[in-house]
C-alpha atoms as a PDB file:
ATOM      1  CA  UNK A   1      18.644  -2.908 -15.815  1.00  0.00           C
ATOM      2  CA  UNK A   2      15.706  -3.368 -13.456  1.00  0.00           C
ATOM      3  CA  UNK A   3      15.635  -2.258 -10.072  1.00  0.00           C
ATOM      4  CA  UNK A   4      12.892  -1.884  -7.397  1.00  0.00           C
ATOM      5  CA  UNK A   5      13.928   0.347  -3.979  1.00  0.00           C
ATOM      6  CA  UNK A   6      11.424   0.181  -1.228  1.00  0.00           C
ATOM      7  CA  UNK A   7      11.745   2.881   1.552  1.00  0.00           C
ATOM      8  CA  UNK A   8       9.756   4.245   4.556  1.00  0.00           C
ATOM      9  CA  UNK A   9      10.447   2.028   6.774  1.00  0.00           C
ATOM     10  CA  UNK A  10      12.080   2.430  10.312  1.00  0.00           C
ATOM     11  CA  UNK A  11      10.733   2.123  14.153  1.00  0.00           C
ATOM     12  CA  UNK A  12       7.673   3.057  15.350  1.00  0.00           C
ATOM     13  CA  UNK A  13       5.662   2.374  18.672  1.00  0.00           C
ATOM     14  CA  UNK A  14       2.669   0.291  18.761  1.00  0.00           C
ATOM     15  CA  UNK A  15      -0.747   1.953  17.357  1.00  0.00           C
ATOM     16  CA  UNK A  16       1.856   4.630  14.625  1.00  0.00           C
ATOM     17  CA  UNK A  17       1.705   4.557  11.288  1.00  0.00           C
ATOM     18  CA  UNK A  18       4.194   4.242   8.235  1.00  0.00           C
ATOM     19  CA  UNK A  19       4.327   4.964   4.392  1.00  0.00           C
ATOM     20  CA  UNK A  20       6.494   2.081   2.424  1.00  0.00           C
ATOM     21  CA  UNK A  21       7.408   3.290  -1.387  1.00  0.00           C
ATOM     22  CA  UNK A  22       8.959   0.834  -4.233  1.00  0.00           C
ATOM     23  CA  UNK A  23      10.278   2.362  -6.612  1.00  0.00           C
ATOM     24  CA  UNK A  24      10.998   0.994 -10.032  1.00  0.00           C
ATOM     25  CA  UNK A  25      13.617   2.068 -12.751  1.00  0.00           C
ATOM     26  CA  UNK A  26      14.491   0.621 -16.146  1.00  0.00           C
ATOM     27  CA  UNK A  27      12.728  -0.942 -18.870  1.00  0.00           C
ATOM     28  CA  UNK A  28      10.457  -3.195 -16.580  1.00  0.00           C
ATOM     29  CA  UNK A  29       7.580  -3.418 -19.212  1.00  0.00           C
ATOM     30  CA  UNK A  30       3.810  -3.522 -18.513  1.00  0.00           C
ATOM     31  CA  UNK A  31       3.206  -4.031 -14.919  1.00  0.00           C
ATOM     32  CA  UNK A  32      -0.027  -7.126 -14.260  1.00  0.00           C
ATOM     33  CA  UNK A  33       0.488  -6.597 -10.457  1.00  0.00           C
ATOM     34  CA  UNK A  34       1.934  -5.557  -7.643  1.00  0.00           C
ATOM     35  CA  UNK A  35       2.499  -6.533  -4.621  1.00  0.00           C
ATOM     36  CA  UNK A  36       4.171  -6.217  -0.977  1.00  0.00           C
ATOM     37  CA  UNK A  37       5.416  -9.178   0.710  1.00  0.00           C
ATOM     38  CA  UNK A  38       6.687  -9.362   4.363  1.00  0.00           C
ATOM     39  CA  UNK A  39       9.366 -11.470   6.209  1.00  0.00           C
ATOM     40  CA  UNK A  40       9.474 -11.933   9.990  1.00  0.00           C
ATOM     41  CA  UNK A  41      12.696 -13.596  11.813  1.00  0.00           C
ATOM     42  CA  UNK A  42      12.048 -17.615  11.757  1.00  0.00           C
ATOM     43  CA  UNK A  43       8.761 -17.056   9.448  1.00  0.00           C
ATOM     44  CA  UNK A  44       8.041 -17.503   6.139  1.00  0.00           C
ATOM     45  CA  UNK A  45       7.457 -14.816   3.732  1.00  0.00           C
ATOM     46  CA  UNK A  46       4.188 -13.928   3.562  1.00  0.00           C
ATOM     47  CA  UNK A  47       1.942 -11.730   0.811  1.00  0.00           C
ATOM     48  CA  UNK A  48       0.667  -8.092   2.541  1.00  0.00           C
ATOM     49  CA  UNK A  49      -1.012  -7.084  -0.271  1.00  0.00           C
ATOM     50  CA  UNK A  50      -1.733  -7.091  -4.030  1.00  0.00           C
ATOM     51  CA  UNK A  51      -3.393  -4.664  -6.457  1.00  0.00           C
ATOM     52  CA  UNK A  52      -4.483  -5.530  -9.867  1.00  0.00           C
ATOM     53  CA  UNK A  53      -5.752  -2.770 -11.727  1.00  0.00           C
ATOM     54  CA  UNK A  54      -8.124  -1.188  -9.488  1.00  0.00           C
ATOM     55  CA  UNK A  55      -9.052  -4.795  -7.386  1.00  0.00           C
ATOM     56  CA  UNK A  56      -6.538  -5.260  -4.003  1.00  0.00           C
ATOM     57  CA  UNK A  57      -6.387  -8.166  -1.694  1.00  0.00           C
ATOM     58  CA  UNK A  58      -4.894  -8.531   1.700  1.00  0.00           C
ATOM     59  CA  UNK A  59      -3.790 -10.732   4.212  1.00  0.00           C
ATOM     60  CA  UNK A  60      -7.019 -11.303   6.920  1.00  0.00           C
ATOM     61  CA  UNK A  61      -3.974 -10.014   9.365  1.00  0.00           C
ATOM     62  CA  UNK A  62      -3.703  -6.569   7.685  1.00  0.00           C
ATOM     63  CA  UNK A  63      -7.007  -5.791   6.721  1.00  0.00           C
ATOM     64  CA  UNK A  64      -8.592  -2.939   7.763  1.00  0.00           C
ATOM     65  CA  UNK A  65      -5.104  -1.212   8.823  1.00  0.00           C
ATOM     66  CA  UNK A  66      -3.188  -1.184   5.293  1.00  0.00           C
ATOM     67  CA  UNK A  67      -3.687   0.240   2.200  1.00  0.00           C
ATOM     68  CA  UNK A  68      -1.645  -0.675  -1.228  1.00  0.00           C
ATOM     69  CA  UNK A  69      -2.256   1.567  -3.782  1.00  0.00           C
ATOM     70  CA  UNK A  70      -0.187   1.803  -7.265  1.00  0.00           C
ATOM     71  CA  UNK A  71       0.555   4.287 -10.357  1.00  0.00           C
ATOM     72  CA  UNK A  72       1.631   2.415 -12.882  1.00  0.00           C
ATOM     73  CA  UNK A  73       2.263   5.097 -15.326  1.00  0.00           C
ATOM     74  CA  UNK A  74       5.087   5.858 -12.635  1.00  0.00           C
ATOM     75  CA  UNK A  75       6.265   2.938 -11.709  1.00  0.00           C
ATOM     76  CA  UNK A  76       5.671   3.456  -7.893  1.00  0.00           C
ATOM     77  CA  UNK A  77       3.804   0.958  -5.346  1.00  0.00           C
ATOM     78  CA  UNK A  78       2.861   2.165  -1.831  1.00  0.00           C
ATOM     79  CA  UNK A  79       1.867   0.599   0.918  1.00  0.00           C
ATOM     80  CA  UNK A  80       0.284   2.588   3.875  1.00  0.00           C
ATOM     81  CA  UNK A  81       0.537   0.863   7.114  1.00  0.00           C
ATOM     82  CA  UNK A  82      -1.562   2.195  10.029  1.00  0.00           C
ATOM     83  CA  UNK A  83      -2.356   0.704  13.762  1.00  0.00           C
ATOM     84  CA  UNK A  84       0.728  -1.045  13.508  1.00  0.00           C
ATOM     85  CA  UNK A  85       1.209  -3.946  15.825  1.00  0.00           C
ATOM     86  CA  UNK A  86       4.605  -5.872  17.276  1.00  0.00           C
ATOM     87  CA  UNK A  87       3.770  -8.849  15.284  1.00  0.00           C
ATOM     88  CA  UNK A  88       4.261  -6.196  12.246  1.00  0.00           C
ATOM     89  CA  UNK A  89       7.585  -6.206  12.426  1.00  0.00           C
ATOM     90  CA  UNK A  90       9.445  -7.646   9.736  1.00  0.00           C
ATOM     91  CA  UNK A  91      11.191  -6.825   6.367  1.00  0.00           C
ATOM     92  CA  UNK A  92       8.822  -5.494   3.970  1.00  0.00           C
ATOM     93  CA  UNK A  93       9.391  -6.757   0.434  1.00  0.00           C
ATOM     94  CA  UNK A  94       8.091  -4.753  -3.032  1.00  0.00           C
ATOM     95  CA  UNK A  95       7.230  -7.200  -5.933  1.00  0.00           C
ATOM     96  CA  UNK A  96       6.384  -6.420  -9.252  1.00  0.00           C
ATOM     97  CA  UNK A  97       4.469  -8.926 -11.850  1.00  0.00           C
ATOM     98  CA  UNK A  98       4.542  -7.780 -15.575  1.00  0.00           C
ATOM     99  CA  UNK A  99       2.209  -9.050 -18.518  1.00  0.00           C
ATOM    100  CA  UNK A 100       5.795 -10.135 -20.228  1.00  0.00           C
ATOM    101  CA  UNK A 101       5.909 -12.932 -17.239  1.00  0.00           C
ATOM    102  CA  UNK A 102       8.986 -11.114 -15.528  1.00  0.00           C
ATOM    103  CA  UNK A 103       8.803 -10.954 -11.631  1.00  0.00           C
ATOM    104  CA  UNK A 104      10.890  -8.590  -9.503  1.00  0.00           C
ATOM    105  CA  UNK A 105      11.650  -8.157  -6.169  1.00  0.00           C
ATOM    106  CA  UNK A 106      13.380  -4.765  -4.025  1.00  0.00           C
ATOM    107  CA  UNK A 107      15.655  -5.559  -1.315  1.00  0.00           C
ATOM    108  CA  UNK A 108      13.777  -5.182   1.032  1.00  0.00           C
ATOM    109  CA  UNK A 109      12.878  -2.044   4.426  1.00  0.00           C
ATOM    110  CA  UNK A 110      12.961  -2.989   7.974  1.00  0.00           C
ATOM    111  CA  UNK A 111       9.612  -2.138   9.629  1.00  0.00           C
ATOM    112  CA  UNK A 112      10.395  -2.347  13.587  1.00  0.00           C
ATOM    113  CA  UNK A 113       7.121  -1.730  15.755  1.00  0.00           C
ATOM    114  CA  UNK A 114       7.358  -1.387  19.500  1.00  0.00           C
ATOM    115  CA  UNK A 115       5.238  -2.144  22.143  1.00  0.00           C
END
């Protein structure tokens, strides 16, 4: 069975950085792309960051501070959050897009930034 387990989240004041990981186990195939969404309180999800091979996009509200990187071969998806901001906080969401059209999702790590 699939799974995907982000971690590296927690508190941190305004202006700190953080390291999210995703890790994926199980026969998850051939990954296309991945990706990290976030979730704020009342807000939509929103997409952080993608990486497709070597060719990453990001939200205009993130670029410049974060910086998704991947190793397929491994399974693993970072994301590498620096300058964080209050309006950063929010539940941090790995996804994972394989060629064989499967989509998965982690459950999610609380990122928490103080002012």
């Amino acid at each position: 069975q699939v799974q995907l387990v982000e971690s590296g989240g927690g508190l941190v004041q305004a202006g700190g950085s953080l390291r999210l990981s995703c890790a994926a186990s199980g026969s998850i195939g051939s990954i296309k792309t991945m990706r990290w969404y976030r979730q704020a309180p009342g807000k939509q999800r929103e997409l952080v960051a993608s990486i497709t091979g070597s060719t990453t996009n990001y939200a205009d509200s993130v670029k410049g501070r974060f910086t998704i990187s991947g190793d397929n071969a491994k399974k693993m998806v970072y994301l590498q959050l620096n300058s964080l901001k209050p309006e950063d906080t929010a539940v941090y969401y790995c996804n994972l897009l394989t060629w064989g059209m499967s989509n998965y999702w982690g459950q999610g790590t609380q990122v928490t930034v103080s002012s």
